[in-house]
N, C-alpha and C. Protein backbone atom coordinates (compact mmCIF):
# COMPACT_ATOMS: atom_id res chain seq x y z
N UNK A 1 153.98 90.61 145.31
CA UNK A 1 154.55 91.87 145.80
C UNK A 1 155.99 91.98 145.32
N UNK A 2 156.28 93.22 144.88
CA UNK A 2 157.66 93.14 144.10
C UNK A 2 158.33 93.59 145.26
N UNK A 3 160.03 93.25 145.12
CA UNK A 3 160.83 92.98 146.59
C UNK A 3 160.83 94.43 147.23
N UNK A 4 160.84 95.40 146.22
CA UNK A 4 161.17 96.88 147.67
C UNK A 4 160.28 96.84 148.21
N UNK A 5 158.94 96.19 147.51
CA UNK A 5 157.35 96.10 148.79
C UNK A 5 158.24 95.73 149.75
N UNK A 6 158.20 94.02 149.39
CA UNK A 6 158.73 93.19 150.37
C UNK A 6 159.69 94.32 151.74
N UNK A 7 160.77 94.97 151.20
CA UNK A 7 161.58 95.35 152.75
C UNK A 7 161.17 96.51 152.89
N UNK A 8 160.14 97.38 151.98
CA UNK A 8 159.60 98.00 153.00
C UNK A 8 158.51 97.32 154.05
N UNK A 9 157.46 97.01 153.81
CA UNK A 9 157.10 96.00 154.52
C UNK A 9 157.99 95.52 156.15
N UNK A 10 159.02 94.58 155.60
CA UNK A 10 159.57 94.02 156.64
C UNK A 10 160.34 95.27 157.59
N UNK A 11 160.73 96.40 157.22
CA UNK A 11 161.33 97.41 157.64
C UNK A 11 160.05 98.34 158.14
N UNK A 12 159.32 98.41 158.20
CA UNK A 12 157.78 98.79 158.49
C UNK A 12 157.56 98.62 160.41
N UNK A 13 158.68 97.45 160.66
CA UNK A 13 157.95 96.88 161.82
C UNK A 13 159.55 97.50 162.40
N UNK A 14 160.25 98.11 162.06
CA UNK A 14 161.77 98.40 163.15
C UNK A 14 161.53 99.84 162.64
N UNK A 15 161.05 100.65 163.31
CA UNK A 15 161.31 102.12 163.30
C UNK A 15 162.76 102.66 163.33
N UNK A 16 164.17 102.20 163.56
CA UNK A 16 165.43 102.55 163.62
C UNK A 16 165.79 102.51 162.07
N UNK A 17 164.96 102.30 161.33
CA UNK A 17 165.67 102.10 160.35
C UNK A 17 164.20 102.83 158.80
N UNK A 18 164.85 103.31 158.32
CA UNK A 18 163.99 104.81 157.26
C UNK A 18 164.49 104.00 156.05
N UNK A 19 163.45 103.92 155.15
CA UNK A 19 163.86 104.06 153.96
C UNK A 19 164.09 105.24 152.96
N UNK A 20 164.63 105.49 152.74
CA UNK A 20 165.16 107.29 151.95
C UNK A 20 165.06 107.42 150.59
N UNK A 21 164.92 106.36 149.47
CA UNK A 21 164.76 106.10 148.17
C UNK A 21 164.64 104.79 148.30
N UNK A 22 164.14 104.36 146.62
CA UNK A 22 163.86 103.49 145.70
C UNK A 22 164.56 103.33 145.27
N UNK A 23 164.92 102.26 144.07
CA UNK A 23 165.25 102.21 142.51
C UNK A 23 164.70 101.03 142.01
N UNK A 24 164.99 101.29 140.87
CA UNK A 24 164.72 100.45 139.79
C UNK A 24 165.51 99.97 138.64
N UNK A 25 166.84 100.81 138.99
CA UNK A 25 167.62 100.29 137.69
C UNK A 25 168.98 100.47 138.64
N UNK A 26 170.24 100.14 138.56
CA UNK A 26 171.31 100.11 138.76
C UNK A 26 171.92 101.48 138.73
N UNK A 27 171.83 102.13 137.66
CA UNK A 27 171.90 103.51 137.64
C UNK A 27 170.98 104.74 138.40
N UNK A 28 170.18 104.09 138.61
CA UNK A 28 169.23 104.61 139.64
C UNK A 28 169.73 104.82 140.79
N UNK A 29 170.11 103.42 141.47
CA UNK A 29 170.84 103.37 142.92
C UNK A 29 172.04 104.17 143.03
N UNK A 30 173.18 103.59 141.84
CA UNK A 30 174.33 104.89 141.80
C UNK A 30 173.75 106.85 142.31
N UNK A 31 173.11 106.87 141.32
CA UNK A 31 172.82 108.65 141.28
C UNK A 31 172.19 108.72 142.62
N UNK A 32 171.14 107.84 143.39
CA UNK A 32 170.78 108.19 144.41
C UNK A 32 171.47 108.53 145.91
N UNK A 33 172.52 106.98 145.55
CA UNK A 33 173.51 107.41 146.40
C UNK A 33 174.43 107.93 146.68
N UNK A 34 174.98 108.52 145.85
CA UNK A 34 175.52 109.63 145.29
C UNK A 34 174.88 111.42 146.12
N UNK A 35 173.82 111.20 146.07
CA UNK A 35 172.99 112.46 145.94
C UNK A 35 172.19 112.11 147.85
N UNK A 36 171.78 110.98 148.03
CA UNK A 36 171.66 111.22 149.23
C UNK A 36 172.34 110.32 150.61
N UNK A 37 173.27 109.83 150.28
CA UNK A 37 174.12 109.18 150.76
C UNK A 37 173.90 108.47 152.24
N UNK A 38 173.08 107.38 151.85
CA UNK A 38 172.28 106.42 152.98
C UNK A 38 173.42 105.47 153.51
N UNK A 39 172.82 105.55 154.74
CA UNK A 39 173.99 104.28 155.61
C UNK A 39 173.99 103.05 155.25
N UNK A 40 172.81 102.66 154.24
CA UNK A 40 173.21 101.06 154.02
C UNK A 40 171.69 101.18 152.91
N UNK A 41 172.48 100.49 151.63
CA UNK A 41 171.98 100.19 150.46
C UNK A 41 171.81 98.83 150.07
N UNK A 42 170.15 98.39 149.92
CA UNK A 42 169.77 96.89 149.28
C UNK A 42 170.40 96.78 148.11
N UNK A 43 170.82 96.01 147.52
CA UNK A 43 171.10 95.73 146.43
C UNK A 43 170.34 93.88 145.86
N UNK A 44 170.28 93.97 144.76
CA UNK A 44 169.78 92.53 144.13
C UNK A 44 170.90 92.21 143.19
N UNK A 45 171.14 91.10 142.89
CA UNK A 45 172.19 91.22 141.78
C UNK A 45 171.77 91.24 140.62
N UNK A 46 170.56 90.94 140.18
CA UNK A 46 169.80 91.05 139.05
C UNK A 46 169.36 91.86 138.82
N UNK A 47 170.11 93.29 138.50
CA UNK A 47 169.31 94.34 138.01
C UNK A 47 168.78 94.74 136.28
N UNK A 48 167.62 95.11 136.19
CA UNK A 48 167.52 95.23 134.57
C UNK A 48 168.82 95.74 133.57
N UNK A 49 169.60 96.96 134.24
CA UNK A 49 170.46 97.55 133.80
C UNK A 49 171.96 97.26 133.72
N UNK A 50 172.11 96.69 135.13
CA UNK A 50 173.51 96.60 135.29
C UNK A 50 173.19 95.43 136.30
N UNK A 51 174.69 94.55 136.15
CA UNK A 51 174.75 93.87 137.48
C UNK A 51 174.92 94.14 139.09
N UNK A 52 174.19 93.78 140.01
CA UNK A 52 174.39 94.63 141.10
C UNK A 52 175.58 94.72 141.95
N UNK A 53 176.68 93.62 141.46
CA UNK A 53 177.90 93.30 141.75
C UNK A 53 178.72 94.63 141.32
N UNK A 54 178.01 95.12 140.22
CA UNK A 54 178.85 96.12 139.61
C UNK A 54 178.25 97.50 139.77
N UNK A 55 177.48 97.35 140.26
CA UNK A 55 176.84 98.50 140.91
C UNK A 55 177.19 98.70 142.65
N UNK A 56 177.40 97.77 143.02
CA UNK A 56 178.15 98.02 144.76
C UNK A 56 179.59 98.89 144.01
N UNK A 57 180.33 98.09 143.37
CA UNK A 57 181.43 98.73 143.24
C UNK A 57 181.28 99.79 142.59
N UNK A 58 180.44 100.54 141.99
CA UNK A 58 180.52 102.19 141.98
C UNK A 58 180.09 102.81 142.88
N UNK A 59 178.79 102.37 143.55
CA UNK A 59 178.61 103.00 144.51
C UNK A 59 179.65 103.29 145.85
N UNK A 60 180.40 102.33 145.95
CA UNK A 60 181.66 102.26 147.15
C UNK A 60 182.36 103.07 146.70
N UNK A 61 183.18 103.36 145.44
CA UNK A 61 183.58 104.17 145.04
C UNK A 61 183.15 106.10 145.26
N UNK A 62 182.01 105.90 144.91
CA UNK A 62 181.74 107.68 145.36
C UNK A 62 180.98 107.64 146.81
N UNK A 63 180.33 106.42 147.37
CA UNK A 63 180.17 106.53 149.07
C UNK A 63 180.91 105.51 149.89
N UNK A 64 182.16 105.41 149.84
CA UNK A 64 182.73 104.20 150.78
C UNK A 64 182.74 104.26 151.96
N UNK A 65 181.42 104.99 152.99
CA UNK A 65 180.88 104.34 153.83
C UNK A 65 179.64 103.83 153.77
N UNK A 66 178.89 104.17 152.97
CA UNK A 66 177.57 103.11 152.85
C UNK A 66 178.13 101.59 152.83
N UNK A 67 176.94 101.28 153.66
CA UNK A 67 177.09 99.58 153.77
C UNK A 67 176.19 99.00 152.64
N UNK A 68 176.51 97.72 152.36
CA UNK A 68 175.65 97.52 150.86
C UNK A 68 175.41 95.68 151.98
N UNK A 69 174.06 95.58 151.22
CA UNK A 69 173.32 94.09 151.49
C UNK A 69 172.97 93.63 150.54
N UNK A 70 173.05 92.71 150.03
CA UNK A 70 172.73 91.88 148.53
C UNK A 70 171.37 91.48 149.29
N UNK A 71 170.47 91.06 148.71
CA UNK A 71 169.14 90.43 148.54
C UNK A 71 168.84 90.23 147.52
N UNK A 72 169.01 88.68 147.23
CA UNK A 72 169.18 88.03 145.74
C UNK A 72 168.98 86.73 145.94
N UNK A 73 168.50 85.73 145.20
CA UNK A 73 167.85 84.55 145.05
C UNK A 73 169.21 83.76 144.77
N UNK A 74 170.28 84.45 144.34
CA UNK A 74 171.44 83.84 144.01
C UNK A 74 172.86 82.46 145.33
N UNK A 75 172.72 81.61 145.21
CA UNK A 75 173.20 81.28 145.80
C UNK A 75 174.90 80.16 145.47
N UNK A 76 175.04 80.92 144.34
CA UNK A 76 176.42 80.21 143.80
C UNK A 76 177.29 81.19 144.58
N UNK A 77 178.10 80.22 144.79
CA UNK A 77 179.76 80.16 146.07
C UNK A 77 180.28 81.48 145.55
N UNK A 78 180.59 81.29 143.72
CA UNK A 78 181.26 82.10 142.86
C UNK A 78 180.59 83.45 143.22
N UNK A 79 179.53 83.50 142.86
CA UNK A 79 178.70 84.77 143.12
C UNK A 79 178.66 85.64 144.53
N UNK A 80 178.43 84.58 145.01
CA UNK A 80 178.14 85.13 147.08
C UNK A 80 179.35 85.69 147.27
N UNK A 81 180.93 85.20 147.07
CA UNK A 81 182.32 85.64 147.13
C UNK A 81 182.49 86.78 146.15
N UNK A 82 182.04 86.91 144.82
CA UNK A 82 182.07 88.31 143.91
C UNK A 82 181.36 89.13 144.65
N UNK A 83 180.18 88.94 145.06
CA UNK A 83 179.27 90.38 145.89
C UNK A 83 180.25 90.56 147.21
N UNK A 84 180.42 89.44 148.08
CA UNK A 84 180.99 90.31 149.29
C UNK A 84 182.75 90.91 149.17
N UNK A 85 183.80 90.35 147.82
CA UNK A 85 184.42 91.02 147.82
C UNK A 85 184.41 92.33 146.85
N UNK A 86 183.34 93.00 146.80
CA UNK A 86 182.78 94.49 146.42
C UNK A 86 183.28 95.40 147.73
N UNK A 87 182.97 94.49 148.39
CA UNK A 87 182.87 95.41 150.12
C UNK A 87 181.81 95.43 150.65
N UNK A 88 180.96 94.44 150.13
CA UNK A 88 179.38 94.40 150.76
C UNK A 88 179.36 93.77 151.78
N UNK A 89 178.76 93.88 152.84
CA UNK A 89 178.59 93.21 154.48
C UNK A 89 177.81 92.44 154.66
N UNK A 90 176.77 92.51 153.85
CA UNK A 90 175.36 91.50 154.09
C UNK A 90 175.67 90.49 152.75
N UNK A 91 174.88 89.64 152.88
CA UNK A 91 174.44 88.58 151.99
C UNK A 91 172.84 88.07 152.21
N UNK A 92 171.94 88.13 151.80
CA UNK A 92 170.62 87.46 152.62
C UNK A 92 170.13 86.73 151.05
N UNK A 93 170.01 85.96 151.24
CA UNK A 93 168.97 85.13 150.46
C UNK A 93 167.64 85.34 150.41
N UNK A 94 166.86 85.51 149.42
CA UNK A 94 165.25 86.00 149.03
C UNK A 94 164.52 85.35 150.01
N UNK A 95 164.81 83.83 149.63
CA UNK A 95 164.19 82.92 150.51
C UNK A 95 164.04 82.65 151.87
N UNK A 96 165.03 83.10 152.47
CA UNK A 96 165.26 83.51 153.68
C UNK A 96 164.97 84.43 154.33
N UNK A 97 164.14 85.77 153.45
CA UNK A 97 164.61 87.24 153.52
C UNK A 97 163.78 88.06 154.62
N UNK A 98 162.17 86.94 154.58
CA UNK A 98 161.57 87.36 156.50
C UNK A 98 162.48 86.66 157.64
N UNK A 99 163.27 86.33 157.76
CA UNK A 99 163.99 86.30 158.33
C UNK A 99 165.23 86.64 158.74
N UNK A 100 166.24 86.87 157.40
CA UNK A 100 167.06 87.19 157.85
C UNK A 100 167.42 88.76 157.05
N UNK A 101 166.49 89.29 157.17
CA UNK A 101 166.82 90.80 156.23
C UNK A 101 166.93 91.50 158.03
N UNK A 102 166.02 91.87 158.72
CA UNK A 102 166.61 92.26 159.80
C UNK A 102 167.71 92.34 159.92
N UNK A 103 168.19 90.61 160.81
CA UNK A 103 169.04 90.74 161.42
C UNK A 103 170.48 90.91 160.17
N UNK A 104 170.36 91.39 159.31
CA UNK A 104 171.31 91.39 158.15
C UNK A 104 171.78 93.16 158.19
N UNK A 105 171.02 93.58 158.64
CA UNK A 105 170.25 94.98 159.18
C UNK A 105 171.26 95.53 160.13
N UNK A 106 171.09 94.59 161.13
CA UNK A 106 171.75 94.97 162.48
C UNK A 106 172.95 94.81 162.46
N UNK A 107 172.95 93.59 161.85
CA UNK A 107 174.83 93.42 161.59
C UNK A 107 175.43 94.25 160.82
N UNK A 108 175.02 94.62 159.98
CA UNK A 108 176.11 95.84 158.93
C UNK A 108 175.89 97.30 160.21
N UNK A 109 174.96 97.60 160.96
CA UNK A 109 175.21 98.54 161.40
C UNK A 109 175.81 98.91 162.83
N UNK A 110 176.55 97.71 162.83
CA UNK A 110 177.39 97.27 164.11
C UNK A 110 178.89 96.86 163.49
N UNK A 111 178.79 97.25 162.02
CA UNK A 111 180.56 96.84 161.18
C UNK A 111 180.97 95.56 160.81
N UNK A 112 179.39 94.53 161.56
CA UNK A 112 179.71 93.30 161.61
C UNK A 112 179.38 92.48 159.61
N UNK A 113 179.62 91.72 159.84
CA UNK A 113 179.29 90.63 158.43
C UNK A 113 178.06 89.79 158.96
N UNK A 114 177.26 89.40 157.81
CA UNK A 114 176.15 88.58 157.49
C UNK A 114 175.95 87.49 155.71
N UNK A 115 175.85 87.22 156.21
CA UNK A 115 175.52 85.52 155.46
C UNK A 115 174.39 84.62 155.59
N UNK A 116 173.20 84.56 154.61
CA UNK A 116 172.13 83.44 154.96
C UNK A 116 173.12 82.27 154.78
N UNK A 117 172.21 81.25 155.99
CA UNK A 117 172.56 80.45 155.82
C UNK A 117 172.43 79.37 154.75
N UNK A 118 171.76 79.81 153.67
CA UNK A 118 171.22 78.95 152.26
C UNK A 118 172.60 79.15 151.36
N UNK A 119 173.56 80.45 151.74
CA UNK A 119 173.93 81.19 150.94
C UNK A 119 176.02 80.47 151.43
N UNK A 120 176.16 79.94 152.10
CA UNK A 120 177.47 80.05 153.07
C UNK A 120 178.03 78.41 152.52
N UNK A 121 179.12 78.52 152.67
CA UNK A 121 179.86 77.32 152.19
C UNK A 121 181.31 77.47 153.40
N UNK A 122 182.51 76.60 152.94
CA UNK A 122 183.55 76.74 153.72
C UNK A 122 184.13 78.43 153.35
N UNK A 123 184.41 78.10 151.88
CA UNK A 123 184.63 79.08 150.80
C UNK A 123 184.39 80.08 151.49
N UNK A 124 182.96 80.53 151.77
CA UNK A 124 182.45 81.59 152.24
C UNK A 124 182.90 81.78 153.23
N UNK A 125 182.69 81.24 154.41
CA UNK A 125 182.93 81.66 155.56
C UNK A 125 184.54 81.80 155.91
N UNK A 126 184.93 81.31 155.58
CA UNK A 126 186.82 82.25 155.04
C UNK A 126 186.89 83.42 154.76
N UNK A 127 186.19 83.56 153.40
CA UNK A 127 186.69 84.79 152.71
C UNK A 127 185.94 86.08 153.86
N UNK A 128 184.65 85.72 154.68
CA UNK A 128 183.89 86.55 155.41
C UNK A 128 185.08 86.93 156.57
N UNK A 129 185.87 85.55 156.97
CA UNK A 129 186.67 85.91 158.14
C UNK A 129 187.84 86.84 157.57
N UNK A 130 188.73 86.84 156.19
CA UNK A 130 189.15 87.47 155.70
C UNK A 130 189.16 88.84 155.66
N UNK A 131 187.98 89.50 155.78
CA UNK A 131 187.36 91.00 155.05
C UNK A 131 186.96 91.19 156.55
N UNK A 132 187.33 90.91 157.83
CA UNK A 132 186.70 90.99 158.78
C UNK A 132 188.65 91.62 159.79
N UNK A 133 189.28 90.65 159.27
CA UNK A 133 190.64 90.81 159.90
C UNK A 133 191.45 92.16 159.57
């Protein structure tokens, strides 16, 4: 099952929460959000087109209140710290992602920060308290 199955699926079972579009390419997500301007955008960092690191930061740019959640297999320090200083709130790990895509969910829509725990180092949890102060 390819991953937007996956959170639709897992988003299937919390009615508070709509999915409003797709994508498939990086440029995809930009124009969509752009055009329908959702409270909180999945992102992967592996997109065919663009990196999704670099795709939060346009999208923040023309919606800087959408909340952005990485969901990415990626778990380098370097990386996890490039996505959340985009301005992204979530972090969830693939592997983790029946579990912690929810509650990754709830926390961005309470202003709060999220971090799998596959995904968190000292590093991390600094820079999270950082972007929080």
């Amino acid at each position: 099952m390819p991953w937007r199955g996956f959170v639709a699926l897992v988003l299937s079972d919390h009615p508070q929460f709509r999915i409003v579009a797709e994508a498939d390419s990086g440029i995809t997500a930009i124009q969509k959000t752009i055009e329908l301007k959702p409270e909180v955008v999945v992102l992967d960092i592996g997109l065919p087109d663009m990196n999704g690191i670099m795709v939060a930061e346009e999208i923040l740019k023309f919606a800087p209140t959408t909340r952005i959640i990485f969901l990415t297999e990626n778990t380098s320090r370097d990386i996890v710290q490039a996505a959340l200083s985009t301005g992204a709130q979530a972090y969830v790990v693939k592997s983790s992602a029946s579990r912690d895509l929810t509650a990754a969910l709830d926390a961005v829509m309470i202003r709060a920060y999220f971090v799998s725990a596959a995904a968190t180092s000292p590093g991390i949890r600094k820079h999270i308290q950082h972007a929080e102060d």
